[in-house]
Protein backbone atom coordinates (compact mmCIF):
# COMPACT_ATOMS: atom_id res chain seq x y z
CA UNK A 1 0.00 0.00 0.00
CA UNK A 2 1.70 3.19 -1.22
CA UNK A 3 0.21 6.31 1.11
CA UNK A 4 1.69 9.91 0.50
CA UNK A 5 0.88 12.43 3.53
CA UNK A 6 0.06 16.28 3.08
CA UNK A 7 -0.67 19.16 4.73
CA UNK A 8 -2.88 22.18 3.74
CA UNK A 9 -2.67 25.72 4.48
CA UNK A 10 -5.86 25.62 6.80
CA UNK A 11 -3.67 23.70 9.41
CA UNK A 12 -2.64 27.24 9.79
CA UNK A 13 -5.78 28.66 10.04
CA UNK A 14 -5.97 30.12 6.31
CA UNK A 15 -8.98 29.60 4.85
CA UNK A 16 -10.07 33.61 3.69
CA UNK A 17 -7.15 35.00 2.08
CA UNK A 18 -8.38 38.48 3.11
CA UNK A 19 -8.31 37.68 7.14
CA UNK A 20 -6.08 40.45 8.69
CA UNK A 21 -4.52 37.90 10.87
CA UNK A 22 -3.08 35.40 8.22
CA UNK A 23 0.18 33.56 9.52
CA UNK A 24 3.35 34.60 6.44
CA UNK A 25 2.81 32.09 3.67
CA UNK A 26 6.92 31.33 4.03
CA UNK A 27 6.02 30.41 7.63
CA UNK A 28 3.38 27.65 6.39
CA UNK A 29 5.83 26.82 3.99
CA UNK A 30 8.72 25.93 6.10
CA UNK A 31 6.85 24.54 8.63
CA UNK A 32 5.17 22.47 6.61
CA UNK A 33 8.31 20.78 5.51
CA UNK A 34 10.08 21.04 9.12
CA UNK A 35 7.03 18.90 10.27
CA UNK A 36 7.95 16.26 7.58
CA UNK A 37 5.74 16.97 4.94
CA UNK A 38 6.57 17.03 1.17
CA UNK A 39 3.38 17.95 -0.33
CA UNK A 40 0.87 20.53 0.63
CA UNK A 41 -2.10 22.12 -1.19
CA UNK A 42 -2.85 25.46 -2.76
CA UNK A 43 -4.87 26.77 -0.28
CA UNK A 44 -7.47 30.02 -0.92
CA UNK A 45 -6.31 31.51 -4.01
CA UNK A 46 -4.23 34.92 -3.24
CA UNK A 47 -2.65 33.70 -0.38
CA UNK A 48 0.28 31.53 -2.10
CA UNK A 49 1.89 33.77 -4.57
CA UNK A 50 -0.23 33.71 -7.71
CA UNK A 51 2.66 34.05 -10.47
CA UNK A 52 3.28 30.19 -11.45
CA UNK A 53 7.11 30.89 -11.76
CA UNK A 54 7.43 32.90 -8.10
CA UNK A 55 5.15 29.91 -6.68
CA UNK A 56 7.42 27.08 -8.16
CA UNK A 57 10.22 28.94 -6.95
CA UNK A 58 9.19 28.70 -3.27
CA UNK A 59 8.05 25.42 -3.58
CA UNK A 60 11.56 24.26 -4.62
CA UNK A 61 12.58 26.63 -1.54
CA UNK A 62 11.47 23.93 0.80
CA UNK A 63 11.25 20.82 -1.42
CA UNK A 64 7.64 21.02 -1.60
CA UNK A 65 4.85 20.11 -3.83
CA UNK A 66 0.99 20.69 -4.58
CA UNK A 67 -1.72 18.06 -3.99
CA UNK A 68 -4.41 20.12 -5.07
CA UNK A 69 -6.10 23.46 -5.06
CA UNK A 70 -9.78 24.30 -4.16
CA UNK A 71 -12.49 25.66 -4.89
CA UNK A 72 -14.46 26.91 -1.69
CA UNK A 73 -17.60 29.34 -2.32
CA UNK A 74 -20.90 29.21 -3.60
CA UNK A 75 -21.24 27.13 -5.98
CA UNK A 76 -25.37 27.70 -6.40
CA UNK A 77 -25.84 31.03 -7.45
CA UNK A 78 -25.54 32.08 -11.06
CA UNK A 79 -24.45 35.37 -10.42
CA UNK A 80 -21.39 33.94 -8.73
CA UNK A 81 -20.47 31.35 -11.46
CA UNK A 82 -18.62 33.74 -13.40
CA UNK A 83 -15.77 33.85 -10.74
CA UNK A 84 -16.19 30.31 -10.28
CA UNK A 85 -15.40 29.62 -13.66
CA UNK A 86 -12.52 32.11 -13.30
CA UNK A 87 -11.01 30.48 -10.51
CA UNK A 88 -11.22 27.17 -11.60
CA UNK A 89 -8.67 28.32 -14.81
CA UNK A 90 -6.28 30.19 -12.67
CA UNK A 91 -6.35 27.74 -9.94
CA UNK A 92 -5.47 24.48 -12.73
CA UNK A 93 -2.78 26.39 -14.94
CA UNK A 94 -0.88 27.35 -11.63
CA UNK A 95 -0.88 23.55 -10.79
CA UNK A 96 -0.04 22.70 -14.27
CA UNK A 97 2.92 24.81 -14.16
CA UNK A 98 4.52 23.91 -10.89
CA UNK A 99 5.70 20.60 -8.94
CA UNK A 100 2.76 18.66 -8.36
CA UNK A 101 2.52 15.82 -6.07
CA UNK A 102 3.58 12.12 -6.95
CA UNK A 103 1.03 10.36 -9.69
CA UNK A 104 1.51 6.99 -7.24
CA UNK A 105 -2.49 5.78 -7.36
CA UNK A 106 -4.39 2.54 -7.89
CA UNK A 107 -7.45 2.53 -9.07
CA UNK A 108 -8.15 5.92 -8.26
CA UNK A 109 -7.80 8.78 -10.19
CA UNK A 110 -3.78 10.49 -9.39
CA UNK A 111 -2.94 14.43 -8.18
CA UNK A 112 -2.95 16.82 -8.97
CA UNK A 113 -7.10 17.50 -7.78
CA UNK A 114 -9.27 20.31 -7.66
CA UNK A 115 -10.79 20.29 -4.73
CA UNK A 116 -14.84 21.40 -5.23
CA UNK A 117 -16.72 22.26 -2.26
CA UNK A 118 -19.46 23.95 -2.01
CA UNK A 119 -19.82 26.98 0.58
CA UNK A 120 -21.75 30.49 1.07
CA UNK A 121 -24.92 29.38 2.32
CA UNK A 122 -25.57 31.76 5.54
CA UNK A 123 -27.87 29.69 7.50
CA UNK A 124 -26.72 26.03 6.20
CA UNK A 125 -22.88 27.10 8.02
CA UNK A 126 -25.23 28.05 11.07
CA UNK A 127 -26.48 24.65 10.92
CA UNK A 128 -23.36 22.94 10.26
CA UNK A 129 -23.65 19.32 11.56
CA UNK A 130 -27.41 19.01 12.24
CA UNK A 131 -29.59 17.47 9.64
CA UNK A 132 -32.47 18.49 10.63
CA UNK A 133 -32.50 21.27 11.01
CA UNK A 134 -30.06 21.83 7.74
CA UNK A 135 -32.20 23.35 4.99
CA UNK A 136 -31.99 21.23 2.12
CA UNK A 137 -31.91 23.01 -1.39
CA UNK A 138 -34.58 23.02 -3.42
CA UNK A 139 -34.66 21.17 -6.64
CA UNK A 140 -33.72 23.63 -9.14
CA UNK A 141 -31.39 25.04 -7.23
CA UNK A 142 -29.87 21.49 -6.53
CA UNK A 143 -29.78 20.58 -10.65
CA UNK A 144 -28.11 24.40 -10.91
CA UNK A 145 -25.50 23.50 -8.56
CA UNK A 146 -24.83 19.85 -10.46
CA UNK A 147 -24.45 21.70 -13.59
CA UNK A 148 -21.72 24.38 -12.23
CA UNK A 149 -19.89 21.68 -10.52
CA UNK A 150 -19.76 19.66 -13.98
CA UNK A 151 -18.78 22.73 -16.30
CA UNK A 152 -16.29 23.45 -13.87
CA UNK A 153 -15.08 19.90 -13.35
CA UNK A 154 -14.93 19.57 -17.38
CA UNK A 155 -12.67 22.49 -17.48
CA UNK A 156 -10.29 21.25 -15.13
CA UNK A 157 -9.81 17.97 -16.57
CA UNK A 158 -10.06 18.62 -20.50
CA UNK A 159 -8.26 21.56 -20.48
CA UNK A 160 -5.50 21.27 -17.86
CA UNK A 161 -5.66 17.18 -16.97
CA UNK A 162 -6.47 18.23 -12.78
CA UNK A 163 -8.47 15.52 -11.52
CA UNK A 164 -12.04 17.29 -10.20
CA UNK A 165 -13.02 15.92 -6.74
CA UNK A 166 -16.34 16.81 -4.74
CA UNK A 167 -15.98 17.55 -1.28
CA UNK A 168 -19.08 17.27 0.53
CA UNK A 169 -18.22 19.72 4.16
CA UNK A 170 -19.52 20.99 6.64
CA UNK A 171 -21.84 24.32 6.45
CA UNK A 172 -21.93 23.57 2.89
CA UNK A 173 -24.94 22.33 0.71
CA UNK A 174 -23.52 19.40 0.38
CA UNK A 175 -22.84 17.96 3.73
CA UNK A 176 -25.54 15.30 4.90
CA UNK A 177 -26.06 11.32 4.15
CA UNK A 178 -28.75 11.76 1.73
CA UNK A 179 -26.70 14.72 -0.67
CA UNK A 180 -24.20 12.69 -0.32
CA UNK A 181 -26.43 10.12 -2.20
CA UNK A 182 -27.82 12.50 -4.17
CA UNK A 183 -24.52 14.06 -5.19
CA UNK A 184 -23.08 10.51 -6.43
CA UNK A 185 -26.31 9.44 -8.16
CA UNK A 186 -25.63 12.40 -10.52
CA UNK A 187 -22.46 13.58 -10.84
CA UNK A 188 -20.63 10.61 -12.90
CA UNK A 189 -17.33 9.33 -11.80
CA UNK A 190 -15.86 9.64 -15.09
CA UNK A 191 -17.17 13.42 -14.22
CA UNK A 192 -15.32 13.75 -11.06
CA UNK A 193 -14.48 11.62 -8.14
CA UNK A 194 -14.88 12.26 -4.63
CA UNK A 195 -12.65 13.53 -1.83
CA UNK A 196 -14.12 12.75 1.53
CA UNK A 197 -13.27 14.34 4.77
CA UNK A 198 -13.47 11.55 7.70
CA UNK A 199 -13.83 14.98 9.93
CA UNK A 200 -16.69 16.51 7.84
CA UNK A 201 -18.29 12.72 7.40
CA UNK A 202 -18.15 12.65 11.35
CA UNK A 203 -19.31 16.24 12.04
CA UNK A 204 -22.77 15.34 9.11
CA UNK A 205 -23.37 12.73 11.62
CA UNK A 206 -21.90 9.87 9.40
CA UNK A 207 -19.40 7.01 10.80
CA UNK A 208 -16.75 7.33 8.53
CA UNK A 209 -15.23 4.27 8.22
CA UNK A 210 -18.83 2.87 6.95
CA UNK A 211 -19.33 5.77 4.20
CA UNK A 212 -15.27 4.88 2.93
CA UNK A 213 -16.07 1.54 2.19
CA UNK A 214 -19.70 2.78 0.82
CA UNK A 215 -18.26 5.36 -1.57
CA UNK A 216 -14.62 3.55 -1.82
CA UNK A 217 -14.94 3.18 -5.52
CA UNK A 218 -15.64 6.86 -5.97
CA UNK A 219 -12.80 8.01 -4.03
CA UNK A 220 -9.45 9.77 -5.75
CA UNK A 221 -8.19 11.46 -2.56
CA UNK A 222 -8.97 11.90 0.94
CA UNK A 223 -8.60 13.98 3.91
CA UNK A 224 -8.12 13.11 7.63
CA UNK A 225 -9.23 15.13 10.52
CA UNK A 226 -10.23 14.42 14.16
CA UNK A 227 -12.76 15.78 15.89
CA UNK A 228 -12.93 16.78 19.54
CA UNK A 229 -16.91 15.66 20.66
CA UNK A 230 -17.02 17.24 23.53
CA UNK A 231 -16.53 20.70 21.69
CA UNK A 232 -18.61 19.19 18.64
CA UNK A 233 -21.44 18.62 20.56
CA UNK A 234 -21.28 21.86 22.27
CA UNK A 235 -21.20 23.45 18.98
CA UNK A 236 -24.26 21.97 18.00
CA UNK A 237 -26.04 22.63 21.29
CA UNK A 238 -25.28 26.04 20.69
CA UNK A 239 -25.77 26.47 17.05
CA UNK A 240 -22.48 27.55 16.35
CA UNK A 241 -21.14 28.02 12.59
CA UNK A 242 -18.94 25.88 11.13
CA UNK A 243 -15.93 28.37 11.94
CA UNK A 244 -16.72 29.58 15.48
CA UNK A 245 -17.01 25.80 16.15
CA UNK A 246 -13.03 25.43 14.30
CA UNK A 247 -12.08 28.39 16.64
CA UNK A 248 -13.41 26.89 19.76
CA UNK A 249 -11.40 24.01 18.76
CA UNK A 250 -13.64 21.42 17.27
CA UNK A 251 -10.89 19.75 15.08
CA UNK A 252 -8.05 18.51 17.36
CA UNK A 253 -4.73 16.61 16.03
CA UNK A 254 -5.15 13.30 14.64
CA UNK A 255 -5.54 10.52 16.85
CA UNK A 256 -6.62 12.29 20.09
CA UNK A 257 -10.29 12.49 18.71
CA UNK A 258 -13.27 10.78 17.84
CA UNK A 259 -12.35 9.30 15.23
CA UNK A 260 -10.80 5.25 14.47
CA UNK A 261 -7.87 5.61 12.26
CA UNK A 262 -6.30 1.94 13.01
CA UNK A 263 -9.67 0.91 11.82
CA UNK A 264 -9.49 3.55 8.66
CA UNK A 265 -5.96 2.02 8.28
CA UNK A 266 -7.20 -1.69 7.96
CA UNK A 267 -10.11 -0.42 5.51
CA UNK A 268 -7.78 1.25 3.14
CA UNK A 269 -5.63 -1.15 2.97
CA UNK A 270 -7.35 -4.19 2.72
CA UNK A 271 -9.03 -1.99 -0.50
CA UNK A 272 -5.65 -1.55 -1.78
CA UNK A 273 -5.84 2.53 -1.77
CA UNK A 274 -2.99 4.38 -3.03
CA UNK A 275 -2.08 8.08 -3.50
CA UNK A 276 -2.64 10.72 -1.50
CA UNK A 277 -4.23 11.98 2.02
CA UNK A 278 -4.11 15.26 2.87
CA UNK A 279 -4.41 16.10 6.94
CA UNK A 280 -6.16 19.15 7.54
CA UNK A 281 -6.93 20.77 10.99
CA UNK A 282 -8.92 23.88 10.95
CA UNK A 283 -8.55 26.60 13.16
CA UNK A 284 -8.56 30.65 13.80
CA UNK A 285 -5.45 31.77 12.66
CA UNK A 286 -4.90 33.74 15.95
CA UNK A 287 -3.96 29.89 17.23
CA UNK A 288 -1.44 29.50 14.26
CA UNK A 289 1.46 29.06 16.93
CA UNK A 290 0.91 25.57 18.08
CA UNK A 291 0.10 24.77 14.28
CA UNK A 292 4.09 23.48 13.78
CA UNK A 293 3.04 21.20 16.54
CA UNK A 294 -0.30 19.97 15.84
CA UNK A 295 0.90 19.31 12.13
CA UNK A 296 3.82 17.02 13.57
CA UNK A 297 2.25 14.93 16.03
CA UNK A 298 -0.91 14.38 13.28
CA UNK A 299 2.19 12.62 11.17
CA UNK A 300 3.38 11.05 13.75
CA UNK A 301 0.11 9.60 15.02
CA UNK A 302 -0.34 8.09 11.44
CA UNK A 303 2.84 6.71 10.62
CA UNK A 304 2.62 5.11 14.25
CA UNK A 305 -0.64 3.44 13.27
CA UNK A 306 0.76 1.80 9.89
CA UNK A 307 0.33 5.04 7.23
């Protein structure tokens, strides 16, 4: 079982490129690869540097690579599909023009990926976690939302070869069990794959070693979290967003959570998974210092359990 372990900017607590209190982007950099890492994603687009040559320069810097960029904003609206479309060139020539990750992979579909998630639904981040009280889209809008992902998912792979891969997440409108469903019934594979979150499966109220083996054939890349309960079910008690619940510390270094990575371990490899896993921990940014930690002893934890 070949497993390659990155990071992502968010670890860090970037996730708006525009927050005033953004760690440097050489500081995520080098402590990304002082923690061990040798791959790490894009992140929101503005906070790496955006020239393709300056970028690949800094990547060399610290013997780095990119897993993927993403796509994180509302992905429903038509008025907003012009910058989606926007985004989703300059965000796939960058990673065509830089070191991108190792193509090791099985059956699954190798990096570079675009991540797709969808996000900028006011009261769906207020309801973050709880399905029912989560409103669901209606139809049109749903079938609008399909379409956008799959123009923009065509555009990534037929003009730049970046492997598209939906992220259902928290606070988005596609978080739950049954748009999960939904999502896979139709959205083709050969359209794009999927990229599940064991954290964002856990926090939609979803065991995730159950939905990886459910979805397993659908799967190009995956992220790890952990989840703290006690702070996830105080988030839901008091309705908190998706990001006050990330400051208040919902998402905790890997393997002092809820969450059964030995099991995960024995899952993925008695399905043979190769490629990539990306560990992401969100946070505020304000807590960036004990990021270089939290990053480390996430590695650590895996590559003690078998990874």
């Amino acid at each position: 079982m070949t497993i390659h372990i990155a990071n992502a900017p968010c670890s860090w607590g970037v996730d708006d490129p525009d927050n005033p209190y953004l760690p440097p982007w050489e500081k995520v950099l080098q402590e990304a690869a002082q923690a061990g890492y040798k791959s790490i994603e894009l992140g929101p687009w503005r906070y790496l540097p955006t020239d393709a040559q300056r970028l690949a320069a800094a990547l060399k810097q610290y013997d780095l690579s990119l897993v993927a960029a993403t796509i994180f904003d509302d992905l429903v609206s038509e008025a907003n599909f012009a910058n989606m479309v926007e985004l989703t060139h300059n965000l796939c020539r960058n990673l065509s023009a830089v070191p991108t990750a190792s193509k090791t992979h099985g059956d699954n579909f190798p990096a570079p990926y675009l991540v797709i998630i969808d996000f900028g639904n006011a009261e769906r981040a207020r309801y973050a976690g709880n399905a029912a009280k989560s409103p669901r889209l209606p139809e049109a809008e749903w079938r609008r939302m399909m379409q956008h992902i799959t123009t923009l998912s065509r555009i990534a792979w037929e003009e730049y070869r970046v492997r598209p891969v939906i992220h259902p997440h928290a606070g988005g409108c596609i978080e739950f069990a049954d748009e999960l469903e939904k999502l896979a019934a139709d959205i083709p594979h050969e359209v794009a794959g999927l990229c599940l979150d064991t954290g964002h499966l856990y926090y939609a109220g979803m065991d995730p070693l159950r939905w990886l083996g459910a979805y397993f054939d659908r799967i190009d890349y995956l992220h790890f979290k952990d989840v703290d309960d006690r702070v996830f079910r105080e988030a839901l008690t008091q309705e908190l967003d998706f990001f006050a619940a990330c400051a208040a510390g919902v998402m905790c270094p890997l393997g002092s959570g809820a969450i059964d990575y030995p099991a995960i371990k024995a899952l993925l490899a008695e399905r043979h998974y190769q490629g990539w896993i990306t560990i992401e921990q969100e946070r505020d940014p304000r807590n960036a210092a004990t990021s270089l930690r939290d990053v480390t002893a996430s590695l650590r934890y895996l590559q003690s359990v078998g990874f």
